[in-house]
C-alpha atoms as a PDB file:
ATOM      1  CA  UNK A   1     107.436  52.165 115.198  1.00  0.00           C
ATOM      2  CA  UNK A   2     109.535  55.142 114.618  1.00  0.00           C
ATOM      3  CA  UNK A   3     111.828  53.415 112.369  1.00  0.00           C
ATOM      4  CA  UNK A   4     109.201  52.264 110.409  1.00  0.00           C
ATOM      5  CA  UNK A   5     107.831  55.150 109.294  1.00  0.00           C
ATOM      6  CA  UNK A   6     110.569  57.287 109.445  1.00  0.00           C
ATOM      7  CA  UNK A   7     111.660  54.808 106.341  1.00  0.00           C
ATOM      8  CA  UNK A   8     108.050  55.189 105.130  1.00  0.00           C
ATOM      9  CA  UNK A   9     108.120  59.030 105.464  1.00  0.00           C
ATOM     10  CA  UNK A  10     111.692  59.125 103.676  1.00  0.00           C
ATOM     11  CA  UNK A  11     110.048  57.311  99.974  1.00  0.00           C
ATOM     12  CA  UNK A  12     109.877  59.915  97.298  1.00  0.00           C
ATOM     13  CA  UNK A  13     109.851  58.757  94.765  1.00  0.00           C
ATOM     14  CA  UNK A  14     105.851  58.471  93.285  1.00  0.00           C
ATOM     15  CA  UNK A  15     107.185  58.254  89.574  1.00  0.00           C
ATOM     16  CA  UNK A  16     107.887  54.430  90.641  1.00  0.00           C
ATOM     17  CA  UNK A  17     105.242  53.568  93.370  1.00  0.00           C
ATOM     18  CA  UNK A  18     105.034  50.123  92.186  1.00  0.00           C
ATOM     19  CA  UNK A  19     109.000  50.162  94.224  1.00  0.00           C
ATOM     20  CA  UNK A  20     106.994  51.442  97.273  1.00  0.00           C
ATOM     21  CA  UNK A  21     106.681  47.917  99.428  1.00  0.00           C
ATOM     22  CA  UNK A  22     109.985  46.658  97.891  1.00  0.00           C
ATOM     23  CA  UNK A  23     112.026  50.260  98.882  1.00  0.00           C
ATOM     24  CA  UNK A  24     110.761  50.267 102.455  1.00  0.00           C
ATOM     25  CA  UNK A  25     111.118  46.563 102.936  1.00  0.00           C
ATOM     26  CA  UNK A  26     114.729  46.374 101.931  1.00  0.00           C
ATOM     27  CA  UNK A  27     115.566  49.177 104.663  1.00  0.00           C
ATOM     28  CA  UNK A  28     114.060  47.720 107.469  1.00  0.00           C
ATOM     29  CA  UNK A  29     115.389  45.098 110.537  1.00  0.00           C
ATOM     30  CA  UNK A  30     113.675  41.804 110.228  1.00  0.00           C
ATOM     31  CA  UNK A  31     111.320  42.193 113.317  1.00  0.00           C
ATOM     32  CA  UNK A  32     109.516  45.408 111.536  1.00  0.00           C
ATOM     33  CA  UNK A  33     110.271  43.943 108.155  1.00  0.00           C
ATOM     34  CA  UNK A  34     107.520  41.567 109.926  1.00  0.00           C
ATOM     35  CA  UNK A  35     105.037  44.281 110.918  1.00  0.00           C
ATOM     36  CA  UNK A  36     105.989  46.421 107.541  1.00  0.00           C
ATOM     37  CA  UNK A  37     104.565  42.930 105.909  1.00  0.00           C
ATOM     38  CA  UNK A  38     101.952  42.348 107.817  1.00  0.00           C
ATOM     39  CA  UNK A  39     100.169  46.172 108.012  1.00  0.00           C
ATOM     40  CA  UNK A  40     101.157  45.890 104.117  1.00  0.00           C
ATOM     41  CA  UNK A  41      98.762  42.750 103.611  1.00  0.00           C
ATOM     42  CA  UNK A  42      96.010  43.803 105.481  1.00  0.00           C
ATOM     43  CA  UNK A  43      95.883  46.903 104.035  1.00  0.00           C
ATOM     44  CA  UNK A  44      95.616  45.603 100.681  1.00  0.00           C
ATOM     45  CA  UNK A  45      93.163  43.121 101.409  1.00  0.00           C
ATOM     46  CA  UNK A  46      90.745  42.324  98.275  1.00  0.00           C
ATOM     47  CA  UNK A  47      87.712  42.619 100.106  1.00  0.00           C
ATOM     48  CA  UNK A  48      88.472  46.256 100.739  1.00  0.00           C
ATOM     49  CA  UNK A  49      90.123  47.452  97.181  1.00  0.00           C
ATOM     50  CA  UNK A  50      87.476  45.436  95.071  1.00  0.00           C
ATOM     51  CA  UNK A  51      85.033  48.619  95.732  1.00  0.00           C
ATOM     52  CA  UNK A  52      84.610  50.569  92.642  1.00  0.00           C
ATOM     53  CA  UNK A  53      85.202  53.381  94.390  1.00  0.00           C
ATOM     54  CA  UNK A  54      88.552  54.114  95.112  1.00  0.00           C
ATOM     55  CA  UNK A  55      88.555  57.337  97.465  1.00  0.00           C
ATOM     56  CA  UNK A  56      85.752  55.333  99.676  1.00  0.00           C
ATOM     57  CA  UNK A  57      88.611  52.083  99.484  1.00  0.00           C
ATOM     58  CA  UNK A  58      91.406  54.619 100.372  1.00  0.00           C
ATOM     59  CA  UNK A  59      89.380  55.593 103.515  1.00  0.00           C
ATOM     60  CA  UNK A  60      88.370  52.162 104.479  1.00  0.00           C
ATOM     61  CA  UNK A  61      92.320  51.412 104.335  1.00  0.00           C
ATOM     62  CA  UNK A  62      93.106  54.551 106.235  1.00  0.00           C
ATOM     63  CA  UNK A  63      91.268  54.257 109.045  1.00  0.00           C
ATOM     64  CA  UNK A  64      91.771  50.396 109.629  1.00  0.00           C
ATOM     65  CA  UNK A  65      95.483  50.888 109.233  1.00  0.00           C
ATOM     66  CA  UNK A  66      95.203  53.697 112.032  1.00  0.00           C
ATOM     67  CA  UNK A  67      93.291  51.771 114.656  1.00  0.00           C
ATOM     68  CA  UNK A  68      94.956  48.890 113.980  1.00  0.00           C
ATOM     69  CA  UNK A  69      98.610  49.713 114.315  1.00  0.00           C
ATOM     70  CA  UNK A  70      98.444  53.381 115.351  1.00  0.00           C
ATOM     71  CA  UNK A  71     101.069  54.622 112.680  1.00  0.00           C
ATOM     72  CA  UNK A  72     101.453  58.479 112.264  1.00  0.00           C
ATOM     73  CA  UNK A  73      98.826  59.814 109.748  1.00  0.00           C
ATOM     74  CA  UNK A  74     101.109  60.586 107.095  1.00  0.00           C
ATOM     75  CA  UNK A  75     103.141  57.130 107.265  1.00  0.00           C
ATOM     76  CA  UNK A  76      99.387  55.508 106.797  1.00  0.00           C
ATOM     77  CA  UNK A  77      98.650  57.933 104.108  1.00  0.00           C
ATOM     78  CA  UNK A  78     102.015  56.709 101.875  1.00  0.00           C
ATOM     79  CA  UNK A  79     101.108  53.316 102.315  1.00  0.00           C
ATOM     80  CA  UNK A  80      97.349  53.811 101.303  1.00  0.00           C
ATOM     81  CA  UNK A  81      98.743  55.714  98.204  1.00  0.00           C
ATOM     82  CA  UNK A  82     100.936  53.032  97.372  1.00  0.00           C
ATOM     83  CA  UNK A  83      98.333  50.681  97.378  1.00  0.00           C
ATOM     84  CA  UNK A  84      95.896  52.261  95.291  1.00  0.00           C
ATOM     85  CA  UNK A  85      98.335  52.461  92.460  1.00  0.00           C
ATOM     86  CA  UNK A  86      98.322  48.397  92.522  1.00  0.00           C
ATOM     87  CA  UNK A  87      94.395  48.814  92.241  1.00  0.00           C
ATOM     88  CA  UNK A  88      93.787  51.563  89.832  1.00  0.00           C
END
């Protein structure tokens, strides 16, 4: 998963985080294109975000994303802060 969130790692660019998924997707082979899809639907599953509280959401997401697919903390944290602008 290096590659993966190495490409996570490298996104910058929070004035445009609805680009986040799209930017990432777009660099990545097609076998962790599938994985990159896959963590990216879980962790934006409705049941989860639909909490009023969005910190206690972010967690939720962090910590399933982590013992689910084992990505480096701050990889996990980009994604999670992508997502929350899609829920805010």
């Amino acid at each position: 998963m290096t590659n993966l969130e190495a490409k996570i790692l490298a996104f910058n660019d929070w004035t445009k985080p609805y680009t986040f998924f799209k930017t990432i997707a777009e660099k990545l082979p097609e076998d962790e294109l599938a994985l990159f899809q896959e963590i990216w639907e879980k962790a934006s599953d409705r049941e989860i975000w639909r909490i009023h509280d969005l910190i206690l959401a972010c967690k939720i997401t962090q910590t399933f994303v982590r013992d689910t697919y084992g990505l480096d903390d701050n990889a996990i944290a980009r994604i999670v802060r992508a997502i929350s602008y899609d829920w805010k």
